[in-house]
PDB file of N, CA and C in Angstrom:
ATOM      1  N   UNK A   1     -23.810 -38.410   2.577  1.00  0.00           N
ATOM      2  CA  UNK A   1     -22.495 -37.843   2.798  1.00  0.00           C
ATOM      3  C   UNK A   1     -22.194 -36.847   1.680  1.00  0.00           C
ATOM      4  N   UNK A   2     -21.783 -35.574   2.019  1.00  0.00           N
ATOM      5  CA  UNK A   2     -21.503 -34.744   1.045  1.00  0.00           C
ATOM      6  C   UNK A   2     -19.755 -34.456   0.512  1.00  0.00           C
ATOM      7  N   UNK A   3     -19.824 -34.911  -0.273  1.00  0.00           N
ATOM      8  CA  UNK A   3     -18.578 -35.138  -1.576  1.00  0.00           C
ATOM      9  C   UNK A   3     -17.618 -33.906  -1.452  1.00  0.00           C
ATOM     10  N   UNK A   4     -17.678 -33.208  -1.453  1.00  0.00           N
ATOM     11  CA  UNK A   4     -17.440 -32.014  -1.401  1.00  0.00           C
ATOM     12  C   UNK A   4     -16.201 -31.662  -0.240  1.00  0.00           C
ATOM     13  N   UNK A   5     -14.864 -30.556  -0.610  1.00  0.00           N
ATOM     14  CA  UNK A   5     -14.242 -30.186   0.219  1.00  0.00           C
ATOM     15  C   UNK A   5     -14.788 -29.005   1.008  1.00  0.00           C
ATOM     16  N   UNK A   6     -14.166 -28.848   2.361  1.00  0.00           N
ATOM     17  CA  UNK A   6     -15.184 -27.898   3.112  1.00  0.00           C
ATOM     18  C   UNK A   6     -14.115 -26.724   2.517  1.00  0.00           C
ATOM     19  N   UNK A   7     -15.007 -25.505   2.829  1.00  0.00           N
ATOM     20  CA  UNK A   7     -14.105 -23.902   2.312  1.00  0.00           C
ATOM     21  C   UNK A   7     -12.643 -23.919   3.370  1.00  0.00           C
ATOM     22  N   UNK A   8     -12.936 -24.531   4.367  1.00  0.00           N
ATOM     23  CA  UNK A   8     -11.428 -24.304   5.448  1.00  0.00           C
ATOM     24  C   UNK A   8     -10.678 -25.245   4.705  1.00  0.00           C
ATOM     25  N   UNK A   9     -10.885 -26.136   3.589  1.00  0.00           N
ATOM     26  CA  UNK A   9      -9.949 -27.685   3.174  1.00  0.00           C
ATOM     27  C   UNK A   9      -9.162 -26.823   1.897  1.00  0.00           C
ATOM     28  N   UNK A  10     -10.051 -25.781   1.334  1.00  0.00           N
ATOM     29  CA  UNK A  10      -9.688 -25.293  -0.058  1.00  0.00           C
ATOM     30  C   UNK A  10      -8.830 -24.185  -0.028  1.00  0.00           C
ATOM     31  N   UNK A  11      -9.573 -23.386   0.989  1.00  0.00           N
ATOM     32  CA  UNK A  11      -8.280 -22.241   1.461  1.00  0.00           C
ATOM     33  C   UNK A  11      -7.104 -22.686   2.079  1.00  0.00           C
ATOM     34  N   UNK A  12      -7.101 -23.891   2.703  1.00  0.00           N
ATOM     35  CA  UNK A  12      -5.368 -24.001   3.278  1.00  0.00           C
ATOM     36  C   UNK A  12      -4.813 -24.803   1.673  1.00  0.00           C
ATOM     37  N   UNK A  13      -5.518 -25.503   0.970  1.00  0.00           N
ATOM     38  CA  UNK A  13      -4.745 -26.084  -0.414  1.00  0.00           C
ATOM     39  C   UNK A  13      -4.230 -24.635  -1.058  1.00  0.00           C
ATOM     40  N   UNK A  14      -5.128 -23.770  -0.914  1.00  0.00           N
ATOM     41  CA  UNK A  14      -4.638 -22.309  -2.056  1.00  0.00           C
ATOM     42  C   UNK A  14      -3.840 -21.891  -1.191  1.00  0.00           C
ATOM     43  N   UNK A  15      -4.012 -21.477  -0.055  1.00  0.00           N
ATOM     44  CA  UNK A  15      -2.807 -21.403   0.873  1.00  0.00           C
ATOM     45  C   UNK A  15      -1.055 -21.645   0.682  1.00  0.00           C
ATOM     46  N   UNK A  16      -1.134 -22.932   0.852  1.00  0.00           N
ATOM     47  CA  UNK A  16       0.064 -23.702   0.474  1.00  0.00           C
ATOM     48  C   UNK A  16       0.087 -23.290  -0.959  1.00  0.00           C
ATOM     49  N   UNK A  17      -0.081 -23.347  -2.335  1.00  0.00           N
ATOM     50  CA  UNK A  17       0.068 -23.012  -3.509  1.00  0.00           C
ATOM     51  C   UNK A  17       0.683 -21.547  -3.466  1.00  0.00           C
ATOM     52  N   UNK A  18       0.297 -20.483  -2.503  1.00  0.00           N
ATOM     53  CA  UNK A  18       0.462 -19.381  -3.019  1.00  0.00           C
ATOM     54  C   UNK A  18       1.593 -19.261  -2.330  1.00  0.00           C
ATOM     55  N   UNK A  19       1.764 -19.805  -0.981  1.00  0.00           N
ATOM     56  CA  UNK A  19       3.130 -19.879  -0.527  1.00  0.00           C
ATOM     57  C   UNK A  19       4.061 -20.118  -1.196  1.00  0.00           C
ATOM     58  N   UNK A  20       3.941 -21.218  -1.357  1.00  0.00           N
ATOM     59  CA  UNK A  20       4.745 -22.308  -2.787  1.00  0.00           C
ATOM     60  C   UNK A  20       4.801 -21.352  -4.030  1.00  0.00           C
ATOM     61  N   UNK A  21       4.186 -20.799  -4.171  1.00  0.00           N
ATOM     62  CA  UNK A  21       4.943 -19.534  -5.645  1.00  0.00           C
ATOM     63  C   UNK A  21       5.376 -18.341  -5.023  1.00  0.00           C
ATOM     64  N   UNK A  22       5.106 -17.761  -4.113  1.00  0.00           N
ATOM     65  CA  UNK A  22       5.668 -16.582  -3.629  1.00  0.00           C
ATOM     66  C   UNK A  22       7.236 -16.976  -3.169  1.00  0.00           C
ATOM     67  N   UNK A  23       7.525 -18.105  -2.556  1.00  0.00           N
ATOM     68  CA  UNK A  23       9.128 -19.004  -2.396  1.00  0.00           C
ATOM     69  C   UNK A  23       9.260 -19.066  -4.108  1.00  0.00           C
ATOM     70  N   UNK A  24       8.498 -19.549  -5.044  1.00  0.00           N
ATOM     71  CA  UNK A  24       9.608 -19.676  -6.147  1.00  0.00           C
ATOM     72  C   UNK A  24       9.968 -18.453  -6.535  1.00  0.00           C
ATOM     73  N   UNK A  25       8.874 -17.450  -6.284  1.00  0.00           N
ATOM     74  CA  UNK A  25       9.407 -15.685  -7.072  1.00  0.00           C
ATOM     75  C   UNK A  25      10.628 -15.517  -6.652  1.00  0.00           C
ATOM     76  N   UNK A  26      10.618 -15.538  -5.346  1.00  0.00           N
ATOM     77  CA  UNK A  26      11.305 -14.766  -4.304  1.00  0.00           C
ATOM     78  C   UNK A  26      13.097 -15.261  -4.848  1.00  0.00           C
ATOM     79  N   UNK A  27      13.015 -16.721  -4.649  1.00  0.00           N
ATOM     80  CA  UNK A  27      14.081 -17.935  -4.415  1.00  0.00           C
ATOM     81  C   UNK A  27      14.859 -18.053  -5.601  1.00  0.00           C
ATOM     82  N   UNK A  28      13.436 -18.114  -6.820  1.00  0.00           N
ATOM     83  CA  UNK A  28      13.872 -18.593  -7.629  1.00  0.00           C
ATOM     84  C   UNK A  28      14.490 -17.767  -9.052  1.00  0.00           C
ATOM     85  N   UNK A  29      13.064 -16.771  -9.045  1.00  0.00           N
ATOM     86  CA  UNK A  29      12.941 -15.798 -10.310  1.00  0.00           C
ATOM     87  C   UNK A  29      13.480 -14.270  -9.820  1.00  0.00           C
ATOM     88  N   UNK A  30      14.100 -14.211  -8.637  1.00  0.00           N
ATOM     89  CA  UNK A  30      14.555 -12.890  -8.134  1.00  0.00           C
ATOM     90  C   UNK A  30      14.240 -11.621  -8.872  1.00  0.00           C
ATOM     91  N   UNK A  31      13.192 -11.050  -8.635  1.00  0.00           N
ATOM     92  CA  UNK A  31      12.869  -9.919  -9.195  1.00  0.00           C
ATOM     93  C   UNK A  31      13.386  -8.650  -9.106  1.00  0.00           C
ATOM     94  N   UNK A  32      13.831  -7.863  -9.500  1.00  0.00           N
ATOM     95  CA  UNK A  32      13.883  -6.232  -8.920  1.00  0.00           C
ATOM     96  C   UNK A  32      15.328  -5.929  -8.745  1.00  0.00           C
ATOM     97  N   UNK A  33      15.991  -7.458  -8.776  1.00  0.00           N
ATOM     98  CA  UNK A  33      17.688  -6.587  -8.631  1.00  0.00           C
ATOM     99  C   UNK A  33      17.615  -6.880  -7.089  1.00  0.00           C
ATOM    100  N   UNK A  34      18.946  -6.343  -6.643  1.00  0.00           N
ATOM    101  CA  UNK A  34      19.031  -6.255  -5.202  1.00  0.00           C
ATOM    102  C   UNK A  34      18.338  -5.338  -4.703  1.00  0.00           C
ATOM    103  N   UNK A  35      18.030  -4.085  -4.403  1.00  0.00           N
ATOM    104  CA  UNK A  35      17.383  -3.500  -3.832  1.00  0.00           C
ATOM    105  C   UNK A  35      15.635  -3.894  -3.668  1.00  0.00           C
ATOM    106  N   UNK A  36      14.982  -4.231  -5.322  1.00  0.00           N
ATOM    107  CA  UNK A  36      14.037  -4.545  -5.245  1.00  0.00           C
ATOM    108  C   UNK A  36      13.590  -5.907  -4.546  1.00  0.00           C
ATOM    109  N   UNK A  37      14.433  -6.565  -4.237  1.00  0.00           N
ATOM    110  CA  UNK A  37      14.102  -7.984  -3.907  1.00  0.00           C
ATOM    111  C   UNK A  37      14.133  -7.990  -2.536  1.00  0.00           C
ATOM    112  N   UNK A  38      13.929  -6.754  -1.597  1.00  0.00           N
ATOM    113  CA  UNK A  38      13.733  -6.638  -0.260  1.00  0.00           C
ATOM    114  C   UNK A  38      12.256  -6.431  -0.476  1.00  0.00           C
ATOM    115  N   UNK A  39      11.662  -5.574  -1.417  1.00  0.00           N
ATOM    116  CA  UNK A  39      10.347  -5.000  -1.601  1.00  0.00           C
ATOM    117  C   UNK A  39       9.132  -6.200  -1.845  1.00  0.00           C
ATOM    118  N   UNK A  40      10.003  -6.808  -3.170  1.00  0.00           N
ATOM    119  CA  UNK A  40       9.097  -8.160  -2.870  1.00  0.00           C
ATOM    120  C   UNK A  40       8.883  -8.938  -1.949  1.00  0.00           C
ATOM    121  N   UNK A  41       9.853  -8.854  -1.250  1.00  0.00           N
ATOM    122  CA  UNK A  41      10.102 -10.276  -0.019  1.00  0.00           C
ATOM    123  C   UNK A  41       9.249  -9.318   1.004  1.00  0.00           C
ATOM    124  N   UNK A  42       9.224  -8.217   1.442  1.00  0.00           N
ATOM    125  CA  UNK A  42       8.321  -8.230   2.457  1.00  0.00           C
ATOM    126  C   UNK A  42       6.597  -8.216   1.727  1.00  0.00           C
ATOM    127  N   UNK A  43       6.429  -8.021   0.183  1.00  0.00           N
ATOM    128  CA  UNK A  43       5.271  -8.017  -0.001  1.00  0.00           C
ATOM    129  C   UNK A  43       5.314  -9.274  -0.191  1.00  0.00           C
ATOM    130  N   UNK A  44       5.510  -9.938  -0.662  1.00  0.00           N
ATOM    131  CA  UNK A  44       4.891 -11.865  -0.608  1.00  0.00           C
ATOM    132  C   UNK A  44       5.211 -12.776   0.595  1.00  0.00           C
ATOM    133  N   UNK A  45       5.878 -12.192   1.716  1.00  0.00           N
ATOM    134  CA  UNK A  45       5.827 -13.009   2.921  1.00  0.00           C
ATOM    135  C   UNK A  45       6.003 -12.212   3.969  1.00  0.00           C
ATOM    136  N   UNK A  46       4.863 -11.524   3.853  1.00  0.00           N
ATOM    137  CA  UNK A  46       4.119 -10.352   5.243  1.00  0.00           C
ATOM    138  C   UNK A  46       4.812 -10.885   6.582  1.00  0.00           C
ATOM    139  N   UNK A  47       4.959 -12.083   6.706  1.00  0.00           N
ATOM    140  CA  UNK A  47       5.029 -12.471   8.262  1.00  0.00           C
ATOM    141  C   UNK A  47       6.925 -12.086   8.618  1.00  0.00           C
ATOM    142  N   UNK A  48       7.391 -11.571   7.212  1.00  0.00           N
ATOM    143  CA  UNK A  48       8.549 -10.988   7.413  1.00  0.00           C
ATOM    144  C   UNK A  48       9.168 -10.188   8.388  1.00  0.00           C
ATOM    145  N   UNK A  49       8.121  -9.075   8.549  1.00  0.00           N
ATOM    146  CA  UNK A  49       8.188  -8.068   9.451  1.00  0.00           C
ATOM    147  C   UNK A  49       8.658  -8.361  10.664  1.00  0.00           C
ATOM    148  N   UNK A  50       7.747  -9.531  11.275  1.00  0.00           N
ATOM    149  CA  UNK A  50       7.437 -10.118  12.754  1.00  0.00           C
ATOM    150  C   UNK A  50       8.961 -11.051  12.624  1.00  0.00           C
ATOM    151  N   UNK A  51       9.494 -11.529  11.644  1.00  0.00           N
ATOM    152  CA  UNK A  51      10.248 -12.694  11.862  1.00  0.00           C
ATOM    153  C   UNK A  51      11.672 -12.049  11.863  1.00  0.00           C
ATOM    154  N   UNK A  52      11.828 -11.047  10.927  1.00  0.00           N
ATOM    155  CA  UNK A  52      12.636  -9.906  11.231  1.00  0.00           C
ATOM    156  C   UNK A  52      13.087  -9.183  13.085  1.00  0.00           C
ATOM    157  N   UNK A  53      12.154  -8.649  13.265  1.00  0.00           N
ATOM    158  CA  UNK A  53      12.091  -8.185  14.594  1.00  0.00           C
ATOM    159  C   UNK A  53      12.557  -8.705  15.907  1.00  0.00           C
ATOM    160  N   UNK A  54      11.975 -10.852  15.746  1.00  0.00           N
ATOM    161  CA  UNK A  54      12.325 -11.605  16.566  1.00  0.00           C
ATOM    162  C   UNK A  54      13.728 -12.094  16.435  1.00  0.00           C
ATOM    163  N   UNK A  55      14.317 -12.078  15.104  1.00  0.00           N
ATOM    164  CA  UNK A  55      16.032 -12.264  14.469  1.00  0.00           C
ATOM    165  C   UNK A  55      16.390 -11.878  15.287  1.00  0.00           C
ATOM    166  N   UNK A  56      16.227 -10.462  15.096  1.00  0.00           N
ATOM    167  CA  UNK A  56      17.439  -9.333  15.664  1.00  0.00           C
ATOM    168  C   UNK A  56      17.163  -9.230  17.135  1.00  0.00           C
ATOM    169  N   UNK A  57      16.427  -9.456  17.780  1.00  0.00           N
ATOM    170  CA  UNK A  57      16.689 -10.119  19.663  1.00  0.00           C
ATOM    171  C   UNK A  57      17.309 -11.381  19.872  1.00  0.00           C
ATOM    172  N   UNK A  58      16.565 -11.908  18.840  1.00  0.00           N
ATOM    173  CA  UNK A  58      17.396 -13.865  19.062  1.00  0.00           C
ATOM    174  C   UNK A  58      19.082 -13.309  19.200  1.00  0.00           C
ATOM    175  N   UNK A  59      19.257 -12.603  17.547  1.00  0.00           N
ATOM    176  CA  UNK A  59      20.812 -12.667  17.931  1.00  0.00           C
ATOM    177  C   UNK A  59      21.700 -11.802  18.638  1.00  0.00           C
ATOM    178  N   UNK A  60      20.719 -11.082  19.023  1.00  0.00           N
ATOM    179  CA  UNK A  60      21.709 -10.418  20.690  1.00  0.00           C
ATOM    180  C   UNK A  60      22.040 -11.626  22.081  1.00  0.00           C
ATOM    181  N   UNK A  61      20.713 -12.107  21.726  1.00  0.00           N
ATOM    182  CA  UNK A  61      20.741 -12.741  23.003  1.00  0.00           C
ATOM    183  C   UNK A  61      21.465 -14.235  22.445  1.00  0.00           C
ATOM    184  N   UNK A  62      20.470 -15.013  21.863  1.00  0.00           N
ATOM    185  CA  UNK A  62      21.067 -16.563  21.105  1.00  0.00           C
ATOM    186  C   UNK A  62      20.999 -16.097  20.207  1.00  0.00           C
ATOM    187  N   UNK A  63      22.749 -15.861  19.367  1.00  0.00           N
ATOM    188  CA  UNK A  63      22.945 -15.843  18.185  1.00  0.00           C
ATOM    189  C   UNK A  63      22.922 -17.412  16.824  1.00  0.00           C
ATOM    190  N   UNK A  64      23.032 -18.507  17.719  1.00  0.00           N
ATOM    191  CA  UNK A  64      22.460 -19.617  16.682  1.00  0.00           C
ATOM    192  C   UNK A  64      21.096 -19.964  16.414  1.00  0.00           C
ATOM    193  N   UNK A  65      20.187 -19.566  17.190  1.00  0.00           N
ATOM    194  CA  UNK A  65      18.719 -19.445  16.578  1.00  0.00           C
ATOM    195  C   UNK A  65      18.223 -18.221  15.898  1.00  0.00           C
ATOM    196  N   UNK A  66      18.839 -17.449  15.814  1.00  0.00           N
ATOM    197  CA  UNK A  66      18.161 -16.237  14.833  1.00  0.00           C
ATOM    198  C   UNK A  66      18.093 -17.100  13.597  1.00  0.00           C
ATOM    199  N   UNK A  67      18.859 -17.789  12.443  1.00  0.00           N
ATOM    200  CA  UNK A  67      17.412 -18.491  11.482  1.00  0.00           C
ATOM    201  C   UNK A  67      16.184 -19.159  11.755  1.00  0.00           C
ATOM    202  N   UNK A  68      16.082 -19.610  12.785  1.00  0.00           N
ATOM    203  CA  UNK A  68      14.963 -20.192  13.396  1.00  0.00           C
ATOM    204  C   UNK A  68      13.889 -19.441  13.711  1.00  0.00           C
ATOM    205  N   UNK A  69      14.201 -18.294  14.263  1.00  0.00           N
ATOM    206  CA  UNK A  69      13.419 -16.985  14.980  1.00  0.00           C
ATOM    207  C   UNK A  69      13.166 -16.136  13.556  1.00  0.00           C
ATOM    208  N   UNK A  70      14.417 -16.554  12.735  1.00  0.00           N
ATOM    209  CA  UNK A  70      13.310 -15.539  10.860  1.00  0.00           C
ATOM    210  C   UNK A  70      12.200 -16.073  10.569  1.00  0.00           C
ATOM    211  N   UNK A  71      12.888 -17.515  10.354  1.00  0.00           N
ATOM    212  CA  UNK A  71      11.907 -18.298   9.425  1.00  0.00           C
ATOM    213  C   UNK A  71      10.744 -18.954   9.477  1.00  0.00           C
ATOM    214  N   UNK A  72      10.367 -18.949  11.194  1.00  0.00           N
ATOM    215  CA  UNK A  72       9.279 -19.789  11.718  1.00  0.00           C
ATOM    216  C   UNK A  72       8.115 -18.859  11.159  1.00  0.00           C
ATOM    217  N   UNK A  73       8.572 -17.526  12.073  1.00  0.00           N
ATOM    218  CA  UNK A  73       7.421 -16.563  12.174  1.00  0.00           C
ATOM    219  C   UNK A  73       7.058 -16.152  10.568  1.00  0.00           C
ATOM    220  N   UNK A  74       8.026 -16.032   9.766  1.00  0.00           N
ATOM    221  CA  UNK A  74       7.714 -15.716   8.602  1.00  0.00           C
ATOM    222  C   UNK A  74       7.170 -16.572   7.589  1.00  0.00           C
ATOM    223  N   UNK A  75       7.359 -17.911   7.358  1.00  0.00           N
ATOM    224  CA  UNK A  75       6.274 -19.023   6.871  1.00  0.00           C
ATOM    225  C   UNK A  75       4.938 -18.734   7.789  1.00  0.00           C
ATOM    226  N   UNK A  76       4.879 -19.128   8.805  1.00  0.00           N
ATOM    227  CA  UNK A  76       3.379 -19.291   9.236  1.00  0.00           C
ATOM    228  C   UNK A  76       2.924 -18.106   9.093  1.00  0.00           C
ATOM    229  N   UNK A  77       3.480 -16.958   9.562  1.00  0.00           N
ATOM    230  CA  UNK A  77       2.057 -15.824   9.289  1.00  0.00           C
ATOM    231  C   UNK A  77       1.614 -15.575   7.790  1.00  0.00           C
ATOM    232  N   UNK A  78       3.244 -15.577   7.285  1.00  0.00           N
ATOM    233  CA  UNK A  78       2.562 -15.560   5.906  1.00  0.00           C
ATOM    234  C   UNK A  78       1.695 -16.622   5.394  1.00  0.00           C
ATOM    235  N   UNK A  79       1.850 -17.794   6.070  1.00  0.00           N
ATOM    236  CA  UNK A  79       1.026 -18.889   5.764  1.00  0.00           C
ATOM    237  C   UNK A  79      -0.706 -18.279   5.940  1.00  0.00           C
ATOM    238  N   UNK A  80      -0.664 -18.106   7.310  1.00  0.00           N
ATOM    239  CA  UNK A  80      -1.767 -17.058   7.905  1.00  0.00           C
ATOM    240  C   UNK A  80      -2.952 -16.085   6.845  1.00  0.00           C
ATOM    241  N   UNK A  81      -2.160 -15.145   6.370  1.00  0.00           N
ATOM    242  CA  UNK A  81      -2.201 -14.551   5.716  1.00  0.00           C
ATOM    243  C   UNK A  81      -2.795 -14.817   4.288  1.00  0.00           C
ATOM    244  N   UNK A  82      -1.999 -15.775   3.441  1.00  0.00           N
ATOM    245  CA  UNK A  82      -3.042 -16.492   2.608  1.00  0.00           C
ATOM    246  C   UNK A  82      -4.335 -17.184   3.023  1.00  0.00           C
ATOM    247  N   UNK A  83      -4.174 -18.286   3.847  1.00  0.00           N
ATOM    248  CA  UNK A  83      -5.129 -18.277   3.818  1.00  0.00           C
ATOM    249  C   UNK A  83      -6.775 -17.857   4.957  1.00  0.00           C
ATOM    250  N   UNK A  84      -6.758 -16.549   5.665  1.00  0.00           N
ATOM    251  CA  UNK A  84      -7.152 -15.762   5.284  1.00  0.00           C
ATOM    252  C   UNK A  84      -8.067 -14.994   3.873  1.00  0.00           C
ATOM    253  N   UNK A  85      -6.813 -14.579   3.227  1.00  0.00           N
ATOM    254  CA  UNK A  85      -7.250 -13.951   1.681  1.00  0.00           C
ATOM    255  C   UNK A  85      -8.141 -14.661   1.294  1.00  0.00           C
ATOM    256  N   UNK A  86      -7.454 -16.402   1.349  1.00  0.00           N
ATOM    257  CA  UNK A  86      -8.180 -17.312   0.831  1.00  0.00           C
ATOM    258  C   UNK A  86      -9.623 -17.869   0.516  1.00  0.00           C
ATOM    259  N   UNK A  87      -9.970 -17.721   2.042  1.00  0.00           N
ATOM    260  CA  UNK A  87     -10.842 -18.254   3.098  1.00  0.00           C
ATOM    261  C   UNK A  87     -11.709 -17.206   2.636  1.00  0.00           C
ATOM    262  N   UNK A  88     -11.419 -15.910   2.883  1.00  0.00           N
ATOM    263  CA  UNK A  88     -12.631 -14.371   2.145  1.00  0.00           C
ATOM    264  C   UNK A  88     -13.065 -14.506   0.811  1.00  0.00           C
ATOM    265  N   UNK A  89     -11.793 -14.768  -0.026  1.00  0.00           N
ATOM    266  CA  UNK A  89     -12.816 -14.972  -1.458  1.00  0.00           C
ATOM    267  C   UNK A  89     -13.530 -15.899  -1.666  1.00  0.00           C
ATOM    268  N   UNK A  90     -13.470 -16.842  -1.016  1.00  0.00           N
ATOM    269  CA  UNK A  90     -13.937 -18.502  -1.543  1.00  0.00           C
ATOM    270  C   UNK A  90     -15.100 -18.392  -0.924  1.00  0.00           C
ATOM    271  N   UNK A  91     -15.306 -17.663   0.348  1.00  0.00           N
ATOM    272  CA  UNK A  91     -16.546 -17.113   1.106  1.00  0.00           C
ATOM    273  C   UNK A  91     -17.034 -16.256   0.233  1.00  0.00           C
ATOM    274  N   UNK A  92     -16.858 -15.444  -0.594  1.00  0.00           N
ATOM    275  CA  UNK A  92     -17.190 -14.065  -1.143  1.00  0.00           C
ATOM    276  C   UNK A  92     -17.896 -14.834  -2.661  1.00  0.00           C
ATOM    277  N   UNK A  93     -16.955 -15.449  -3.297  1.00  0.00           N
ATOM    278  CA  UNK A  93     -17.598 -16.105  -4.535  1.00  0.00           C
ATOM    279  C   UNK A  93     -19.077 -16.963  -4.384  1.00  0.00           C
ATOM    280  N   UNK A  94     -19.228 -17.412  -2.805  1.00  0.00           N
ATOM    281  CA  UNK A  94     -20.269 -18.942  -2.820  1.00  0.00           C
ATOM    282  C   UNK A  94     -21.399 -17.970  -2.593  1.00  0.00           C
ATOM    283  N   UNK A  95     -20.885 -16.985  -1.872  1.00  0.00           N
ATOM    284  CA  UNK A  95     -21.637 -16.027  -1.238  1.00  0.00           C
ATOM    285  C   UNK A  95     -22.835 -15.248  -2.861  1.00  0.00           C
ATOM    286  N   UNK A  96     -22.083 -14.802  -3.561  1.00  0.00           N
ATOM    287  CA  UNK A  96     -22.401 -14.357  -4.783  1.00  0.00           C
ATOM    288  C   UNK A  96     -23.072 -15.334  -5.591  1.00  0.00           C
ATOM    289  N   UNK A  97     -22.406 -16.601  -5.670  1.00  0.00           N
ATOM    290  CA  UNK A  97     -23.198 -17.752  -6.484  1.00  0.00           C
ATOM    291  C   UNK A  97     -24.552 -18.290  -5.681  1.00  0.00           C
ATOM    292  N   UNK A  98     -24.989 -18.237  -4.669  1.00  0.00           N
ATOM    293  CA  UNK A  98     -25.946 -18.066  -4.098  1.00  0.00           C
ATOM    294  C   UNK A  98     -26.955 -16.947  -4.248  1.00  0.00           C
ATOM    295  N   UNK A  99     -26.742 -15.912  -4.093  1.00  0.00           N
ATOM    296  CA  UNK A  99     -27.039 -14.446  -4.333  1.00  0.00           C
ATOM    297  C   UNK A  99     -27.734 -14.693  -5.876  1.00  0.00           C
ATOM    298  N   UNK A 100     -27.163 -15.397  -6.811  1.00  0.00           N
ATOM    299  CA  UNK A 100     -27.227 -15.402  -8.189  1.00  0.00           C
ATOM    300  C   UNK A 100     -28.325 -16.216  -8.358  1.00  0.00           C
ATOM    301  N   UNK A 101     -28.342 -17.414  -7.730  1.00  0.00           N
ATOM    302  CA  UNK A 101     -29.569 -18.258  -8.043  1.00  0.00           C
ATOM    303  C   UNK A 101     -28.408 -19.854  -8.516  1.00  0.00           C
ATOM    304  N   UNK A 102     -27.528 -19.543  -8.301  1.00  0.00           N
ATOM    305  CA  UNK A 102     -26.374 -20.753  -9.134  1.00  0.00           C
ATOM    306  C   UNK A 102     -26.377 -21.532  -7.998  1.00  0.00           C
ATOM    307  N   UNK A 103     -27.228 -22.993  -7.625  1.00  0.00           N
ATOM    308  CA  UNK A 103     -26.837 -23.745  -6.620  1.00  0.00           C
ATOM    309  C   UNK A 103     -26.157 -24.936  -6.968  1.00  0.00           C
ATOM    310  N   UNK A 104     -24.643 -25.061  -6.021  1.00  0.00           N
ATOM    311  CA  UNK A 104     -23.973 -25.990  -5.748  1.00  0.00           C
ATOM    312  C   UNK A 104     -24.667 -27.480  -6.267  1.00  0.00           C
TER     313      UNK A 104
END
């Protein structure tokens, strides 16, 4: 049996972590002032865009689910999104440590 987490187990842990600090920047450490803190928020939770877009129909049509219609789409893609990133480097590093002669 091999001990070991698989690369899909490590990228959703970094995943969640990077989520989890991009919410404290955002939430916590507000960067940029007001204006700038639109700039960050769509660069650390990409899935903004999409969750944005679906708001503003929700609340034409159902105005009590537009937070629902921000926030879904915008956690998971951004969730998405990390790990992704994740998933490429952690592929990209084993990839190289192999390449190198460095075995696991």
């Amino acid at each position: 049996m091999n001990p070991r987490f698989s690369d899909w187990k490590w990228a959703c842990l970094t995943a969640l972590v990077l989520l989890g600090s991009a919410a404290f920047v955002i939430f916590v450490i507000h960067p940029g002032g007001f204006e700038g803190q639109i700039g960050w928020f769509i660069a650390l939770f990409p899935g903004a865009i999409a969750g944005l877009k679906l708001s503003e129909h929700f609340y034409r049509t159902v105005p009590w689910l537009e937070p629902i219609a921000l926030w879904t789409p915008t956690v998971n893609i951004s969730f998405l999104w990390y790990f992704v990133i994740s998933y490429m480097v952690i592929k990209a590093c084993r990839f190289v440590s192999r390449a190198l002669g460095n075995r696991e």
